[in-house]
Protein backbone atom coordinates (compact mmCIF):
# COMPACT_ATOMS: atom_id res chain seq x y z
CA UNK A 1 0.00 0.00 0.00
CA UNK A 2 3.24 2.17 1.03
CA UNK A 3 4.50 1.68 -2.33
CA UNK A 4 1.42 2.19 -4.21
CA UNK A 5 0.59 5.43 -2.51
CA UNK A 6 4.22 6.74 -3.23
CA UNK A 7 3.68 6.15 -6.62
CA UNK A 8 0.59 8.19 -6.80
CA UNK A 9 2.38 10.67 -4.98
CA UNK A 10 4.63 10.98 -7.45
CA UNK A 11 2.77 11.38 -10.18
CA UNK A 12 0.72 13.85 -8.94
CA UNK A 13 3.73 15.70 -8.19
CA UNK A 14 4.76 15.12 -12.02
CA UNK A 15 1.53 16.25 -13.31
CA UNK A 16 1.28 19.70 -11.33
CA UNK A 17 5.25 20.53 -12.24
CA UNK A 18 3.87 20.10 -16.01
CA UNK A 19 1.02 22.31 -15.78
CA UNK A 20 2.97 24.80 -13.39
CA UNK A 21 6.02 24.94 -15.75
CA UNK A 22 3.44 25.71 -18.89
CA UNK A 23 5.90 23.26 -20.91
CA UNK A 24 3.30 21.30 -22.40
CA UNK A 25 3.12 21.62 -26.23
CA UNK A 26 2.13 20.30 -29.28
CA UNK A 27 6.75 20.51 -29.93
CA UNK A 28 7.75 19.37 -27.02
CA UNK A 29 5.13 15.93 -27.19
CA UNK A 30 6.60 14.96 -30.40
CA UNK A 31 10.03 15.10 -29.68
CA UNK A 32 10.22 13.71 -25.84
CA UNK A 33 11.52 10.24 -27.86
CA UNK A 34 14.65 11.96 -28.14
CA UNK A 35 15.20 12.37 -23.96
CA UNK A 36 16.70 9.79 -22.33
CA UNK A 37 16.13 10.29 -18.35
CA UNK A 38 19.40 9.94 -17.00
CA UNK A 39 20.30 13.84 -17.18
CA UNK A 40 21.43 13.87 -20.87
CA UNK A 41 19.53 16.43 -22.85
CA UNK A 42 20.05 17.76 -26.37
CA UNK A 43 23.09 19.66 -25.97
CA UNK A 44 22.81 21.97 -29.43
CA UNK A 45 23.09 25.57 -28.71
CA UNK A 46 22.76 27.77 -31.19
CA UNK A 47 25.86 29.68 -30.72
CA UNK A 48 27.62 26.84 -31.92
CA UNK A 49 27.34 27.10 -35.57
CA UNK A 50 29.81 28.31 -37.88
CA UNK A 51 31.13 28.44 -41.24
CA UNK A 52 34.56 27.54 -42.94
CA UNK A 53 36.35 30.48 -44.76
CA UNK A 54 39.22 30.55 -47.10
CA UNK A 55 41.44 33.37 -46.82
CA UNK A 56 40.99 34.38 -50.87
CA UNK A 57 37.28 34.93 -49.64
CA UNK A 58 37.84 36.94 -46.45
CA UNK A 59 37.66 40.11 -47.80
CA UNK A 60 34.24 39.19 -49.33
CA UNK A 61 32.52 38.11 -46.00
CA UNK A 62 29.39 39.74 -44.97
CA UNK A 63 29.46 39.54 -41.14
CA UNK A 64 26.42 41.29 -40.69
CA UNK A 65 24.75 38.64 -43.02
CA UNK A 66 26.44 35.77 -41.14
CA UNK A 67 25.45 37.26 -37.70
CA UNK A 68 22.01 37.73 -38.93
CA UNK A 69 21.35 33.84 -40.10
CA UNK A 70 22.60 32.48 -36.43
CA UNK A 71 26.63 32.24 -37.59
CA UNK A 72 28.69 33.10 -34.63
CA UNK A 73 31.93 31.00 -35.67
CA UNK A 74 34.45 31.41 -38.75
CA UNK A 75 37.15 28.84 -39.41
CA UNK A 76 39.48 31.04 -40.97
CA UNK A 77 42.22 29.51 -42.90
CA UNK A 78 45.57 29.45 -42.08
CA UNK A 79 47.64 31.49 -44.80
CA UNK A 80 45.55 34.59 -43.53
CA UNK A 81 47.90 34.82 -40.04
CA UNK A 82 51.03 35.30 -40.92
CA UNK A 83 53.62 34.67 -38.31
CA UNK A 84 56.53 36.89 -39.41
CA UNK A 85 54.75 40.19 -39.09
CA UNK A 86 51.10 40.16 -38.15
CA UNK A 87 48.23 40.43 -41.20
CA UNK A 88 46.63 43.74 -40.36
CA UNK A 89 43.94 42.51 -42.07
CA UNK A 90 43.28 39.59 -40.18
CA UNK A 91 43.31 41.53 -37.15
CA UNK A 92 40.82 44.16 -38.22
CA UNK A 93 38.71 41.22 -39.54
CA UNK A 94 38.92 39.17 -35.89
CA UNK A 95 38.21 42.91 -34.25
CA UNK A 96 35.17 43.16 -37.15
CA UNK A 97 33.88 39.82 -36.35
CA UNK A 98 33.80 39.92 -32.47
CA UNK A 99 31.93 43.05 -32.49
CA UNK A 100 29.18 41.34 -34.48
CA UNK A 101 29.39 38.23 -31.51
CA UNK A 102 31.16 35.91 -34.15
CA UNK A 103 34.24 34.01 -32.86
CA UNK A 104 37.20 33.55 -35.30
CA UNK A 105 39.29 30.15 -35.10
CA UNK A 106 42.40 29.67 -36.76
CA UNK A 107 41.82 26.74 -39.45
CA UNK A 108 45.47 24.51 -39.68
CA UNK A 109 46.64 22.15 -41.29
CA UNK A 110 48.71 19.67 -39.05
CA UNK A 111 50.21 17.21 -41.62
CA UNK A 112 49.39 18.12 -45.50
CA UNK A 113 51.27 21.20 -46.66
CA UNK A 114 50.09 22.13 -50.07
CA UNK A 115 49.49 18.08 -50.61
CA UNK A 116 52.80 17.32 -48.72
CA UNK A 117 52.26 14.77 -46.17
CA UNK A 118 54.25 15.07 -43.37
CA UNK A 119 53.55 11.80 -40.74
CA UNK A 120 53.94 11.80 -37.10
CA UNK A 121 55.58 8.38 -37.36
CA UNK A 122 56.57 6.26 -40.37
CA UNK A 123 56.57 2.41 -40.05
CA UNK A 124 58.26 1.46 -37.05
CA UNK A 125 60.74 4.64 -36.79
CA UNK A 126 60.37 6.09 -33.67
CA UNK A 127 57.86 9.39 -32.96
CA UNK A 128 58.40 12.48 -35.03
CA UNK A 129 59.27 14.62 -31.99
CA UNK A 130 61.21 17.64 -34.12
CA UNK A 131 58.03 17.97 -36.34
CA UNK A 132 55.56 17.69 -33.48
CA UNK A 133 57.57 20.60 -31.85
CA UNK A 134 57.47 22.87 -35.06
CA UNK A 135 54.21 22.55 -35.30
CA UNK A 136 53.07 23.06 -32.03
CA UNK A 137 55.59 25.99 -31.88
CA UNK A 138 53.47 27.77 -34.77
CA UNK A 139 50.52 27.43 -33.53
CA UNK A 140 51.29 28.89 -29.84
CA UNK A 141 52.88 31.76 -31.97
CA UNK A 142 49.63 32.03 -33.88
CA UNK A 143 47.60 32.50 -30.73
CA UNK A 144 49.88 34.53 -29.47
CA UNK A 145 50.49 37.20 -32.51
CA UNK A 146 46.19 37.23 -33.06
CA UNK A 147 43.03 37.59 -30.71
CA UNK A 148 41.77 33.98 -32.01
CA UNK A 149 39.07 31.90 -29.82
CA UNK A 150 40.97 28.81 -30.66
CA UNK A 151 42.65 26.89 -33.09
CA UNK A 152 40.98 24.76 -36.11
CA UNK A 153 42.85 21.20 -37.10
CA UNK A 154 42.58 19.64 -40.09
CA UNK A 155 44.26 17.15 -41.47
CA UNK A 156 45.19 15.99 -38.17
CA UNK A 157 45.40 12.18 -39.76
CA UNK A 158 47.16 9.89 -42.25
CA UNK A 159 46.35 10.43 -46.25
CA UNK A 160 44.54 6.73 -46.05
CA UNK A 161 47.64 4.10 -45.16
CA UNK A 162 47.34 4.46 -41.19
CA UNK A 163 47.36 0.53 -41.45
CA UNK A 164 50.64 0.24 -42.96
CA UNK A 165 52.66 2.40 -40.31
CA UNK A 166 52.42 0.85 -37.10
CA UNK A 167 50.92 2.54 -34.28
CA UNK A 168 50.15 5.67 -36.20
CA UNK A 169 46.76 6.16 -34.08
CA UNK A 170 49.15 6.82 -31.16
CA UNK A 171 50.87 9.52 -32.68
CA UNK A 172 48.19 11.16 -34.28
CA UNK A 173 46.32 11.75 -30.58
CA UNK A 174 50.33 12.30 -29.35
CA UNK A 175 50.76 15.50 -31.47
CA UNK A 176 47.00 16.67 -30.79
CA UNK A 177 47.84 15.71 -27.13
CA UNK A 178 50.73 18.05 -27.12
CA UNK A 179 49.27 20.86 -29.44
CA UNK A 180 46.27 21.22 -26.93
CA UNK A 181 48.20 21.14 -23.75
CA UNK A 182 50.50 23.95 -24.57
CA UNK A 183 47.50 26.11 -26.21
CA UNK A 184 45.58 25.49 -22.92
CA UNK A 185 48.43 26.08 -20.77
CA UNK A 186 49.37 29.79 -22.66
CA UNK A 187 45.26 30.16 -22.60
CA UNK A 188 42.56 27.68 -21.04
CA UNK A 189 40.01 29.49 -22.54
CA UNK A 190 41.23 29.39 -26.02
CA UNK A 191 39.00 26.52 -27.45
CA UNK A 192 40.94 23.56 -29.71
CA UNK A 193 39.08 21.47 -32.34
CA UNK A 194 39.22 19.32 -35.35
CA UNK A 195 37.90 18.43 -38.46
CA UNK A 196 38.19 14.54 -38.61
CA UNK A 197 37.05 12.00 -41.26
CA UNK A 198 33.52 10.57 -41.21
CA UNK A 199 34.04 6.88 -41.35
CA UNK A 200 33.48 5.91 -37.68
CA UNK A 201 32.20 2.62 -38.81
CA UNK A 202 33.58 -0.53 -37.33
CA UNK A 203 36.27 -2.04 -40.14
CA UNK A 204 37.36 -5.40 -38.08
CA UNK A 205 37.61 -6.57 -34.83
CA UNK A 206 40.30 -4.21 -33.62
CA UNK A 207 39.87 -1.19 -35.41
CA UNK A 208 37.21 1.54 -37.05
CA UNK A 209 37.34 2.46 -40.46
CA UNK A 210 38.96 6.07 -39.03
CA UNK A 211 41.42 4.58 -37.21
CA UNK A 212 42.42 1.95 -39.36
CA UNK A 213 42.80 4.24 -42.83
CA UNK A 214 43.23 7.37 -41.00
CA UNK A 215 44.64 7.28 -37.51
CA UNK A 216 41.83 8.85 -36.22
CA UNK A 217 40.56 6.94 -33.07
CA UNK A 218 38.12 9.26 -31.98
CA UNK A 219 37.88 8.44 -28.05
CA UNK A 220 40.94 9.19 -27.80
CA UNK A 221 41.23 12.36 -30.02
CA UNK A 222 38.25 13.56 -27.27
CA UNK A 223 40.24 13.68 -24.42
CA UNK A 224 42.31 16.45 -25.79
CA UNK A 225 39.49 18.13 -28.25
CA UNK A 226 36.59 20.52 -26.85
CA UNK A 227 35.37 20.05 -30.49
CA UNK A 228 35.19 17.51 -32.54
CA UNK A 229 33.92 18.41 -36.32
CA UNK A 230 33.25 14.99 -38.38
CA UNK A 231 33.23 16.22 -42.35
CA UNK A 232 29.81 14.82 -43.46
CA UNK A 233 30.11 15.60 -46.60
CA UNK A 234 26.92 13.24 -47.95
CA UNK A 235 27.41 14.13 -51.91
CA UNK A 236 31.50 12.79 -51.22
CA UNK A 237 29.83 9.64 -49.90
CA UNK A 238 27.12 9.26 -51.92
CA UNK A 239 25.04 8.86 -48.69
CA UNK A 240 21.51 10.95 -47.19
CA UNK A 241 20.13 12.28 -44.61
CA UNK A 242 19.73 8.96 -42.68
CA UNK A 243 23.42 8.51 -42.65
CA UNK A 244 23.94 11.77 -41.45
CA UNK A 245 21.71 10.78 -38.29
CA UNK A 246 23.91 7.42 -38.15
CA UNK A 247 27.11 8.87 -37.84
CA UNK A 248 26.02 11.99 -36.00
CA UNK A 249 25.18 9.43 -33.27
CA UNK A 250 27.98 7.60 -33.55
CA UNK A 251 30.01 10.08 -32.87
CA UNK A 252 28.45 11.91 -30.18
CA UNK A 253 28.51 8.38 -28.13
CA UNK A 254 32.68 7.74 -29.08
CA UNK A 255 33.29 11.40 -28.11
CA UNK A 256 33.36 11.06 -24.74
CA UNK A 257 35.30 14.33 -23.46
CA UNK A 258 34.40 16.61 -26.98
CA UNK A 259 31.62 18.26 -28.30
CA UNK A 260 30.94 17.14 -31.67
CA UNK A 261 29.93 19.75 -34.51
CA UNK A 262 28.73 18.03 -37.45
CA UNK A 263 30.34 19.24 -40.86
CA UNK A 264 27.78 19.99 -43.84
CA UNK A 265 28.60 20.23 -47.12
CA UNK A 266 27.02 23.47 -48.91
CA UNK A 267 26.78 21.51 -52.22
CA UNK A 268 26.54 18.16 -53.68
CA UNK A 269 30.02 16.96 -54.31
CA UNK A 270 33.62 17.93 -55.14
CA UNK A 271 32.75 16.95 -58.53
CA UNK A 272 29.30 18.37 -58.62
CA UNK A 273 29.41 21.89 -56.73
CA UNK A 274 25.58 22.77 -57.53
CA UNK A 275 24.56 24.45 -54.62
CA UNK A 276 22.21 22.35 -51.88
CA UNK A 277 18.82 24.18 -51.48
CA UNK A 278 18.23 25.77 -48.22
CA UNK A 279 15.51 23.80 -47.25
CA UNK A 280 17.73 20.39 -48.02
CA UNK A 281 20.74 22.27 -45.96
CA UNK A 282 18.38 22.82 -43.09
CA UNK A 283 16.94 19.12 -43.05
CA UNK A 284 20.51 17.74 -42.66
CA UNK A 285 20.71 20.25 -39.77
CA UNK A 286 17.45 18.90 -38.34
CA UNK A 287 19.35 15.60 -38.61
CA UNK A 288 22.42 16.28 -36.94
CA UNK A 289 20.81 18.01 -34.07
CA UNK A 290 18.50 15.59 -33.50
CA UNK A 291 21.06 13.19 -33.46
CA UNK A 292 23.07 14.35 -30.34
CA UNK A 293 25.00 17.42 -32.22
CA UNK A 294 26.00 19.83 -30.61
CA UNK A 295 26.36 22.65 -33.57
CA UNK A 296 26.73 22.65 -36.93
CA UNK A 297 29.55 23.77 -39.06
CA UNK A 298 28.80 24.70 -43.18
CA UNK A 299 31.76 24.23 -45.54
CA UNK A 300 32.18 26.58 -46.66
CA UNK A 301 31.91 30.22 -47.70
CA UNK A 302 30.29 31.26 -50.78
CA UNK A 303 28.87 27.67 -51.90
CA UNK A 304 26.11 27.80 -49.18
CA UNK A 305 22.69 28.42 -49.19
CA UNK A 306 21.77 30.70 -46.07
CA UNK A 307 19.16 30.19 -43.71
CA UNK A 308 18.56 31.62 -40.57
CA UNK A 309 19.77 29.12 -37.63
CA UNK A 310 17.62 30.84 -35.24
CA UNK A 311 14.87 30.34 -36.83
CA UNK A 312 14.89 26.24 -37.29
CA UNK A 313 10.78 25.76 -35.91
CA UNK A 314 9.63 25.21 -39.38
CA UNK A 315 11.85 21.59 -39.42
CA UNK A 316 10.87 20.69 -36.08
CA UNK A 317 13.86 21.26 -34.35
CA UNK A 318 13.25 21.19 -30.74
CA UNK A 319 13.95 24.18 -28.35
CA UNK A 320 13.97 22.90 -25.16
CA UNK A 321 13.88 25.24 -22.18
CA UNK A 322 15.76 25.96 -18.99
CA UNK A 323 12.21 24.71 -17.60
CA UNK A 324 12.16 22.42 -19.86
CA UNK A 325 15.36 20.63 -18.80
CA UNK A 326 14.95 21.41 -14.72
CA UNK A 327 11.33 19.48 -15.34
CA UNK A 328 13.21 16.38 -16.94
CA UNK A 329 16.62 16.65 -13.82
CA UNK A 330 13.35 16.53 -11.10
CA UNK A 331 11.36 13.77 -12.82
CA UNK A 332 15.09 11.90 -13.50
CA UNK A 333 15.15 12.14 -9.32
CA UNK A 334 12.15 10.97 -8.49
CA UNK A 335 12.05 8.28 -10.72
CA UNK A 336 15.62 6.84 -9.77
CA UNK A 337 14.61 7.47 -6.03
């Protein structure tokens, strides 16, 4: 009887915390499937978007039309901070950017220079230390000599023959390990992701399909990442929207110390750059948020078709609520205790 009248109890309790909260609604019924009860909520946040830029195109950025469709980060590339002498440019463009609440992250590559690969390890030789260093030494000077928000990795990885250098996953997360620990020790607030392959599939027994072509083992790669940017490019694939839900998941449940911020392709392929409609754009942002993203990144400037991100109702993206969320941590408690 004890038991049954606690139960009641309960859900009395429940029912007046729903009607006192007023977060009851035709949205927030449909998507409850995606709340699990064991305090993990949709983590997206709009201020996590953000678009990659090429330094040939920097000059022909509209921030105010980037601020006004929900863009608050650019991944700028690397050639536009120069490390001899500051880039004026750059700087008034950072200064520009910030004013209009847009972050700027520097966008480097780690080991491809101009198609150059340059490996953290080859075969069984030991650890490239001396390139590690030079690396990391550029980028501290790059966060130094600019008012960046953090620094942008890509090709953090092997060119697709991880498997034939032994323990190449190692030194892949070695170098990021090392990059991100001086960064956060000159700045812990400066923020350090990466743009990592998509292919988080399993390939055999021992290995995914990132870490065995790549080097990319992505639970690792989280410990020293607070973002983690898997290119889902669908056209490169030849994939849809249901793979971008897939992999979205998949990586939000490897990444266990990163936030992951899925990247969309503006267009249809490297071989087909026909521009993606708006709507389509927005329904594989529908996707990755629903899916556990965190934010969305759009690659890249000038072959996207804008939308506003604050304004994402019209695909059913859910908005939940600090009510919202304090309803589901109380109705977590009481049913766990």
């Amino acid at each position: 009887m004890k038991i049954i009248f606690k139960g009641v109890f309960y859900l009395i309790i429940c029912i007046l915390l729903i009607l006192s909260l007023g977060i009851v609604s035709a949205q927030d019924n449909d998507n409850l499937n995606i709340l699990s009860l064991n305090n993990t909520v949709p983590t997206y946040n709009s201020e996590n978007n953000g678009i990659w830029v090429l330094y040939e195109d920097m000059d022909s950025v509209n921030l105010d039309e980037l601020s006004k469709m929900g863009i608050h980060n650019i991944f700028l590339s690397a050639d536009a901070f120069s490390l001899d002498k500051t880039n004026p440019k750059t700087v008034k463009f950072i200064s520009n950017a910030k004013s209009k609440n847009i972050k700027v992250h520097a966008w480097m590559s780690v080991f491809n220079n101009e198609g150059i690969w340059q490996y953290p390890k080859y075969n069984n030789s030991s650890f490239n230390k001396t390139y590690a260093n030079k690396i990391t030494k550029r980028v501290l000077k790059l966060v130094k000599n600019y008012d960046v928000a953090g620094i942008h990795l890509d090709y953090v990885r092997y060119a697709g023959d991880a498997y034939l250098h032994k323990g190449s996953s190692h030194a892949v997360t070695r170098v990021v390990k090392q990059i991100s620990g001086s960064v956060k020790d000159y700045n812990p607030n400066l923020i350090v992701s990466a743009a990592v392959m998509p292919e988080i599939t399993q390939y055999n027994s021992y290995y995914t399909t990132n870490e065995y072509f790549y080097g990319q083992n992505i639970t690792e790669l989280s410990k020293y990442l607070d973002i983690i940017v898997p290119m889902m490019y669908k056209g490169n694939f030849n994939e849809n929207g249901v793979w971008i839900k897939n992999i979205t998941q998949a990586f939000v449940n490897n990444s266990i110390k990163s936030e992951v911020w899925v990247g969309l392709q503006g267009y249809h392929s490297d071989y087909n750059t026909k521009l993606f409609s708006s709507s389509s754009l927005k329904k594989d942002v529908n996707y990755s948020i629903e899916s556990g993203a965190s934010g969305v990144v759009l690659f890249r400037y000038g072959y996207v078709s804008y939308f506003d991100f604050d304004d994402l109702d019209s695909i059913s993206v859910p908005k939940y609520t600090s009510k919202t969320i304090k309803f589901i941590n109380i109705l977590d408690f009481l049913i766990v205790n």
